[in-house]
C-alpha atoms as a PDB file:
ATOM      1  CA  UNK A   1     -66.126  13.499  18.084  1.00  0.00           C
ATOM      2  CA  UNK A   2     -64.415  16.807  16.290  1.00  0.00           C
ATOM      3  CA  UNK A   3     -64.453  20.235  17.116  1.00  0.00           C
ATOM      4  CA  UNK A   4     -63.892  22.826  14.335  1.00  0.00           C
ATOM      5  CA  UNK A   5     -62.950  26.406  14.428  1.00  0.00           C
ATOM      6  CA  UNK A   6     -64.283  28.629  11.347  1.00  0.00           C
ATOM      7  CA  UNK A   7     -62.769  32.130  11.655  1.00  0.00           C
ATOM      8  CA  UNK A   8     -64.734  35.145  10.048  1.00  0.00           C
ATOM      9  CA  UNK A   9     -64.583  34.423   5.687  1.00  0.00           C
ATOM     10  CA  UNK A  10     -62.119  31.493   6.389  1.00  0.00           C
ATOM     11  CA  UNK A  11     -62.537  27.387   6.257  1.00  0.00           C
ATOM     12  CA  UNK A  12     -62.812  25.195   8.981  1.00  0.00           C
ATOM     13  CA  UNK A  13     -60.063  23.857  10.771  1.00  0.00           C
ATOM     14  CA  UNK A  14     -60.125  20.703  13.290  1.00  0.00           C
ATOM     15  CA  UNK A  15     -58.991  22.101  17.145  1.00  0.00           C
ATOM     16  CA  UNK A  16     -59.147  18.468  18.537  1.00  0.00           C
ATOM     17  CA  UNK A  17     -60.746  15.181  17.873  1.00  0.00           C
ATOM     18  CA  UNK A  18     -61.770  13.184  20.995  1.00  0.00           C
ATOM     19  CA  UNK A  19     -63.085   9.550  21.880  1.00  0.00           C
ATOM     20  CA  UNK A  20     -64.187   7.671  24.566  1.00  0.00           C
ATOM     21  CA  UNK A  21     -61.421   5.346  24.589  1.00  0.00           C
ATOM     22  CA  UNK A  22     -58.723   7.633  24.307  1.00  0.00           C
ATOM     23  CA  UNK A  23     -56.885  10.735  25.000  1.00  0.00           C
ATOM     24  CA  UNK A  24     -57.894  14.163  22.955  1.00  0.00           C
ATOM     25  CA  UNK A  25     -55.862  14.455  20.180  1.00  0.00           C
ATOM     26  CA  UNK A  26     -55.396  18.718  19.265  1.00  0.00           C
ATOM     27  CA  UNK A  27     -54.572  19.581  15.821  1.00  0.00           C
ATOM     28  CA  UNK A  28     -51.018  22.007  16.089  1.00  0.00           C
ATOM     29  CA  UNK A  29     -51.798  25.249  17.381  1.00  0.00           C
ATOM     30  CA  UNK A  30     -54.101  24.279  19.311  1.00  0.00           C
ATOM     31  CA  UNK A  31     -53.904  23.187  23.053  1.00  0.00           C
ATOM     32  CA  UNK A  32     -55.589  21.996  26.180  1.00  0.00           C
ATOM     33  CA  UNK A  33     -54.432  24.870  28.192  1.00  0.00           C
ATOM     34  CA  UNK A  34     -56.838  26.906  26.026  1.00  0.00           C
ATOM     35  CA  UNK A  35     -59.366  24.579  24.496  1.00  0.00           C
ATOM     36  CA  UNK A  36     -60.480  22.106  27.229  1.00  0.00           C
ATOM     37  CA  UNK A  37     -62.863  19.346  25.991  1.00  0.00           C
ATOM     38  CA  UNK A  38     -64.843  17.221  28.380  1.00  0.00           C
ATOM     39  CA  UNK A  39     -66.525  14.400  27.138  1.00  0.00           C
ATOM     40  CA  UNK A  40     -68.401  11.993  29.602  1.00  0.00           C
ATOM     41  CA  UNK A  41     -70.355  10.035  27.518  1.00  0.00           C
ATOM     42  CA  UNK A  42     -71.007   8.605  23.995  1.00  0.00           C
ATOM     43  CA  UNK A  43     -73.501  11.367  23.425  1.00  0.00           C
ATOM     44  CA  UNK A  44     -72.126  14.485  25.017  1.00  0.00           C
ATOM     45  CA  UNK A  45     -69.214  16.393  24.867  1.00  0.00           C
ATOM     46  CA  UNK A  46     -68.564  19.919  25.871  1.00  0.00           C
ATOM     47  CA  UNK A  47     -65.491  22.398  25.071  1.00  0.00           C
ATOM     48  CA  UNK A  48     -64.753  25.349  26.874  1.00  0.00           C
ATOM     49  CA  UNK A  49     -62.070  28.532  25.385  1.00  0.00           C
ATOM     50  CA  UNK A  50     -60.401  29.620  28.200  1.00  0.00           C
ATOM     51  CA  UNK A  51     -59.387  33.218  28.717  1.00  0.00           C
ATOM     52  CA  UNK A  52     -61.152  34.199  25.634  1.00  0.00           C
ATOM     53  CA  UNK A  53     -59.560  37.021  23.644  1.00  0.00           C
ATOM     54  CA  UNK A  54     -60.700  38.837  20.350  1.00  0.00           C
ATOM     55  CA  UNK A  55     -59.126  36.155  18.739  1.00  0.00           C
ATOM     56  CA  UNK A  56     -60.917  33.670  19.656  1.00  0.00           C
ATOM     57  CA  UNK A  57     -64.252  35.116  17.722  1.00  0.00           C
ATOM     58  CA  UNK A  58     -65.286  32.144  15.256  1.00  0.00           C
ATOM     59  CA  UNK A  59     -68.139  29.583  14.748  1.00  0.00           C
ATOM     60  CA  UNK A  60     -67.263  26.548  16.636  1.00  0.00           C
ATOM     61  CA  UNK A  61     -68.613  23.070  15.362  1.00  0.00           C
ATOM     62  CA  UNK A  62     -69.047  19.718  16.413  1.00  0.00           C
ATOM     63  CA  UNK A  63     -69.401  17.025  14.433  1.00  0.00           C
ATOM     64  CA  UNK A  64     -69.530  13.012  15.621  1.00  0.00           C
ATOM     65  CA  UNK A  65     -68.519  10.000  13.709  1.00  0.00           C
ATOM     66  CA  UNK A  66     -69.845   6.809  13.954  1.00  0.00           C
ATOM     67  CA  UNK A  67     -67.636   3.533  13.623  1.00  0.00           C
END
């Protein structure tokens, strides 16, 4: 599974990618201390911005990949 940041008029950019089988893997500039992902099944993931600042305004995605 990905999760995708898309700041106001800019492209998307991959925060972390995550898997069942092994640890989340965030893109650079991008962290766990501020973008926690929990994912406890196949079919379910959830990420949570901590100590959300103006910055963090964006559309977040998700997208899953089966293989």
């Amino acid at each position: 599974m990905f999760w995708y940041q898309q700041l106001p008029r800019n492209g998307l950019k991959l925060v972390v990618s995550t898997s069942t089988w092994s640890h989340n893997s965030y893109e650079d500039g991008y962290s766990e201390a501020k973008f926690e992902v929990n994912r406890k099944s196949t079919d379910y993931s959830l990420m949570t911005i901590k100590n959300v600042t103006p910055k963090d305004e964006a559309t977040y995605f998700c997208a899953a990949s089966d293989h």
